[in-house]
N, C-alpha and C. Protein backbone atom coordinates (compact mmCIF):
# COMPACT_ATOMS: atom_id res chain seq x y z
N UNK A 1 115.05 144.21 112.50
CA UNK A 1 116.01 143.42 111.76
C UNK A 1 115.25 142.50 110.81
N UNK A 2 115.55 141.99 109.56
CA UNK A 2 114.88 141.75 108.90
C UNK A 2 115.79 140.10 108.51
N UNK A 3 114.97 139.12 108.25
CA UNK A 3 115.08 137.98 108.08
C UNK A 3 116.16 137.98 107.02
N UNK A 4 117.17 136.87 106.99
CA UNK A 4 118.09 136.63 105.55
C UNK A 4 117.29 136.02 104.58
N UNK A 5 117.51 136.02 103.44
CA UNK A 5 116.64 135.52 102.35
C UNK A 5 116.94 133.66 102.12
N UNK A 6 116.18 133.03 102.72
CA UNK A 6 116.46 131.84 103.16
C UNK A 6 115.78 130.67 102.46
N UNK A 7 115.95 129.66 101.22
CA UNK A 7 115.09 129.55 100.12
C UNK A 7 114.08 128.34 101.43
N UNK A 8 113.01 128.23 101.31
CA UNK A 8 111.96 127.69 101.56
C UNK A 8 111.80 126.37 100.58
N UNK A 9 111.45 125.35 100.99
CA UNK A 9 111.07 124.27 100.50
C UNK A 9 110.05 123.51 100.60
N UNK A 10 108.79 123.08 99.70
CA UNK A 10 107.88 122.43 99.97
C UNK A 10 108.36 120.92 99.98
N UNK A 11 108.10 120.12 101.06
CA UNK A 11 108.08 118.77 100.81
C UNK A 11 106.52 117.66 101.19
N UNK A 12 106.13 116.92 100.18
CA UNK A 12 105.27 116.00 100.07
C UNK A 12 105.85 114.52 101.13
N UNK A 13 105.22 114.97 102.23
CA UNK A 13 105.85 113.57 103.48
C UNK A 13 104.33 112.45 103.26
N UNK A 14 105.13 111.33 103.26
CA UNK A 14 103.76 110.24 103.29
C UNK A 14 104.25 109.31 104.25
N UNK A 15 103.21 108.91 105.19
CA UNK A 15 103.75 107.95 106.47
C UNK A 15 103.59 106.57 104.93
N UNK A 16 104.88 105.52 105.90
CA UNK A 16 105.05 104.12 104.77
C UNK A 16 104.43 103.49 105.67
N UNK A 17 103.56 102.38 104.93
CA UNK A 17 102.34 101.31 106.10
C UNK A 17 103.73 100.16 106.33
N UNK A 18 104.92 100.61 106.21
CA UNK A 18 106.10 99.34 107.48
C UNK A 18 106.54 100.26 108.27
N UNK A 19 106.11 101.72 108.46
CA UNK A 19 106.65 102.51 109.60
C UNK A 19 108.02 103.34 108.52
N UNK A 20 108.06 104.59 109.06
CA UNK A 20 108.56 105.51 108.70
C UNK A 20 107.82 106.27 107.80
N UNK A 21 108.94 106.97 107.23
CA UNK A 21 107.90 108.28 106.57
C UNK A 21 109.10 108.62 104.75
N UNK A 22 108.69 108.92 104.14
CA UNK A 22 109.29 109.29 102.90
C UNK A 22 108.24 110.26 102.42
N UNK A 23 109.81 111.39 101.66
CA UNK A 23 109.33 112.69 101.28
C UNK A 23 109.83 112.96 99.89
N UNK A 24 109.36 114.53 99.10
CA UNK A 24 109.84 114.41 97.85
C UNK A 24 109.16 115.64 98.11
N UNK A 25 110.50 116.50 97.63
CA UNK A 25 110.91 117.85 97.13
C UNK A 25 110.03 118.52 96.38
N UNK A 26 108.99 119.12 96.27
CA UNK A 26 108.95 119.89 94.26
C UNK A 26 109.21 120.48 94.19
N UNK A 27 110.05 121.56 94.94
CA UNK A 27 111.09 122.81 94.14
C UNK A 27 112.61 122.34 93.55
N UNK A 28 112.48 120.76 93.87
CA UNK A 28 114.04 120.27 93.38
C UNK A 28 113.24 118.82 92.98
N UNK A 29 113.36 118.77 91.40
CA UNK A 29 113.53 117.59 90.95
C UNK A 29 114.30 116.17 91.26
N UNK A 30 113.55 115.35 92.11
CA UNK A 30 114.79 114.38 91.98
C UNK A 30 115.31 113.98 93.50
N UNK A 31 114.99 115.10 94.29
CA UNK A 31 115.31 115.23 95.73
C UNK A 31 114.35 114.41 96.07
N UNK A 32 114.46 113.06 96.70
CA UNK A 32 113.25 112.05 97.58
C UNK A 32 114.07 111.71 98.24
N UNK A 33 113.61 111.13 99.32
CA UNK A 33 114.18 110.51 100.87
C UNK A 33 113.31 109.90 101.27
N UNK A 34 113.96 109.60 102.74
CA UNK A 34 113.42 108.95 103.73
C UNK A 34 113.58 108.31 104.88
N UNK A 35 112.82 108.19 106.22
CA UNK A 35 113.40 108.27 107.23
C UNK A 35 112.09 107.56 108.20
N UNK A 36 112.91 106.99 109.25
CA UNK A 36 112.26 106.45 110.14
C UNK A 36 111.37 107.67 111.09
N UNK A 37 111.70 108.81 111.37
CA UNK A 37 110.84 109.84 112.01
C UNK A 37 110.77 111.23 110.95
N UNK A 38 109.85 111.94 111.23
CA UNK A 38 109.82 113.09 110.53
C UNK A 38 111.48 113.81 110.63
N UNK A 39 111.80 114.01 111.69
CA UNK A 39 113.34 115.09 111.82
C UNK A 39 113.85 113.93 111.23
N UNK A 40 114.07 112.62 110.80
CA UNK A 40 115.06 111.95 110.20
C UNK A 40 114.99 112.22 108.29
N UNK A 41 113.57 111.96 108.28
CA UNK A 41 113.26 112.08 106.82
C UNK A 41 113.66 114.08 106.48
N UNK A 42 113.24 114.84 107.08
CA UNK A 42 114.01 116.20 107.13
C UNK A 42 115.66 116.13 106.79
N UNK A 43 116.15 115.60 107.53
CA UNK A 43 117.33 115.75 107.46
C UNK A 43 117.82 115.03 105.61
N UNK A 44 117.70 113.52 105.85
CA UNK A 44 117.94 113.41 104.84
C UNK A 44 117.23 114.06 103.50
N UNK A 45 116.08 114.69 103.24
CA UNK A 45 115.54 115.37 102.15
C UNK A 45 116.82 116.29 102.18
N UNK A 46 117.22 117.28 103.18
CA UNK A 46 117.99 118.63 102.74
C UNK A 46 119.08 118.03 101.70
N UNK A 47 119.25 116.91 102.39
CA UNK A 47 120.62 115.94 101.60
C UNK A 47 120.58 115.57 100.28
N UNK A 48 119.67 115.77 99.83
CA UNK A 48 119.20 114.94 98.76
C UNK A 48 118.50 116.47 97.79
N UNK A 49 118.72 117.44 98.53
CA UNK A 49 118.11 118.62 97.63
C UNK A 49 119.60 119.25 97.29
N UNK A 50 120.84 119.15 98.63
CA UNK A 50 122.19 119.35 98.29
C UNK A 50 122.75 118.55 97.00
N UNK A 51 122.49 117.25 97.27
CA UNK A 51 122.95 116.38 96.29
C UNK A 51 122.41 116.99 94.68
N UNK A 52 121.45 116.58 94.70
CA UNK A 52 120.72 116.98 93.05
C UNK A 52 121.38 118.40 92.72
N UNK A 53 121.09 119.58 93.71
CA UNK A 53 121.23 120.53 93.12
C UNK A 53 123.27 120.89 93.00
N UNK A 54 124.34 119.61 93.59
CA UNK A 54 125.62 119.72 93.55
C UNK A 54 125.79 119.01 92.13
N UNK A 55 124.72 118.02 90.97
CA UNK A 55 124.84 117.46 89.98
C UNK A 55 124.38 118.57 89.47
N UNK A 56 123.29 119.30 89.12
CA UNK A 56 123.33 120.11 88.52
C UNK A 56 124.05 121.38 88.16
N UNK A 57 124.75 121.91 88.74
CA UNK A 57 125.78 122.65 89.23
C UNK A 57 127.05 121.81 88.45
N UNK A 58 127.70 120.77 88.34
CA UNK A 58 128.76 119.95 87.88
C UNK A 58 128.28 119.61 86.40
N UNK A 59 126.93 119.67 85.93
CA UNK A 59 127.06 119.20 84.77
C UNK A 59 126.73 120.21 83.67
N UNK A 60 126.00 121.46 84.60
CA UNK A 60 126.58 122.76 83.90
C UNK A 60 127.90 123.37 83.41
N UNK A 61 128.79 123.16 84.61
CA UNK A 61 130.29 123.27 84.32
C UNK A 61 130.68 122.44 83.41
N UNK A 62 130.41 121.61 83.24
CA UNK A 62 130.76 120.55 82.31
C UNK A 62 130.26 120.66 81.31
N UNK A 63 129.61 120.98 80.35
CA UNK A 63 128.60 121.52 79.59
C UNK A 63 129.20 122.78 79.11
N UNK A 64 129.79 123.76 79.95
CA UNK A 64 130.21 124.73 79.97
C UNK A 64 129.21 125.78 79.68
N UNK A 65 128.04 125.74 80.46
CA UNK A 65 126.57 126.57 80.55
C UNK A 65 126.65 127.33 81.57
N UNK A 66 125.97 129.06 81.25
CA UNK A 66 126.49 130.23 82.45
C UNK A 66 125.11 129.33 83.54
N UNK A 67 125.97 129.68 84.58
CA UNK A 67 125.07 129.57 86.06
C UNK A 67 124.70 131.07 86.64
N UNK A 68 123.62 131.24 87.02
CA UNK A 68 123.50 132.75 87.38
C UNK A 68 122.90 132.60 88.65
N UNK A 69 123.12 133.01 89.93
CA UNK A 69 122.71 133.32 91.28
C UNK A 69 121.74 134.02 90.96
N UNK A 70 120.13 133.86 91.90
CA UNK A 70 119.10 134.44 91.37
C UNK A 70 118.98 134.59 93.21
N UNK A 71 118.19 135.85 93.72
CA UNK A 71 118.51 136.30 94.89
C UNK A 71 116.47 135.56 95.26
N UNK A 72 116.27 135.13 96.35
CA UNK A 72 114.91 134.67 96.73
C UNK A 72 114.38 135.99 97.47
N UNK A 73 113.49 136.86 97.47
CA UNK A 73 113.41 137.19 98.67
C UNK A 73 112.15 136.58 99.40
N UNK A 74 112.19 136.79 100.42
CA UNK A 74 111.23 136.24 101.21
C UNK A 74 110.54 137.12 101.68
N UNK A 75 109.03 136.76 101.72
CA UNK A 75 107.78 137.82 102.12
C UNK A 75 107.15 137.42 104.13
């Protein structure tokens, strides 16, 4: 059985010297977070890669610019 094509994300995590941790996306512009533990700062990054990429998506429509689904596959 073969894996679903599931997009992958690099994120840049830096521990903060007051405790916690903050991250930043580079396959999504704009996507940064941050969180008191790693699974916290995780969570909120996905949020913040949803977010950006739900403005981009709205201001295409708005714009009235084609959007095209581009398929990832994964190796």
């Amino acid at each position: 059985m073969t894996a679903p094509n599931i997009p992958k994300y690099h994120i840049i995590v830096n521990e903060s010297h007051d405790g916690g941790y903050s991250g930043q996306c580079l396959e999504v512009a704009g996507a940064i977070s941050d969180g008191e533990t790693i699974d916290e700062l995780l969570k909120n990054i996905m949020e913040a890669i949803d977010l950006v990429q739900e403005s981009i998506v709205e201001r295409a429509k708005a714009n009235q610019e084609r959007i095209i689904d581009l398929p990832i596959e994964v190796h």
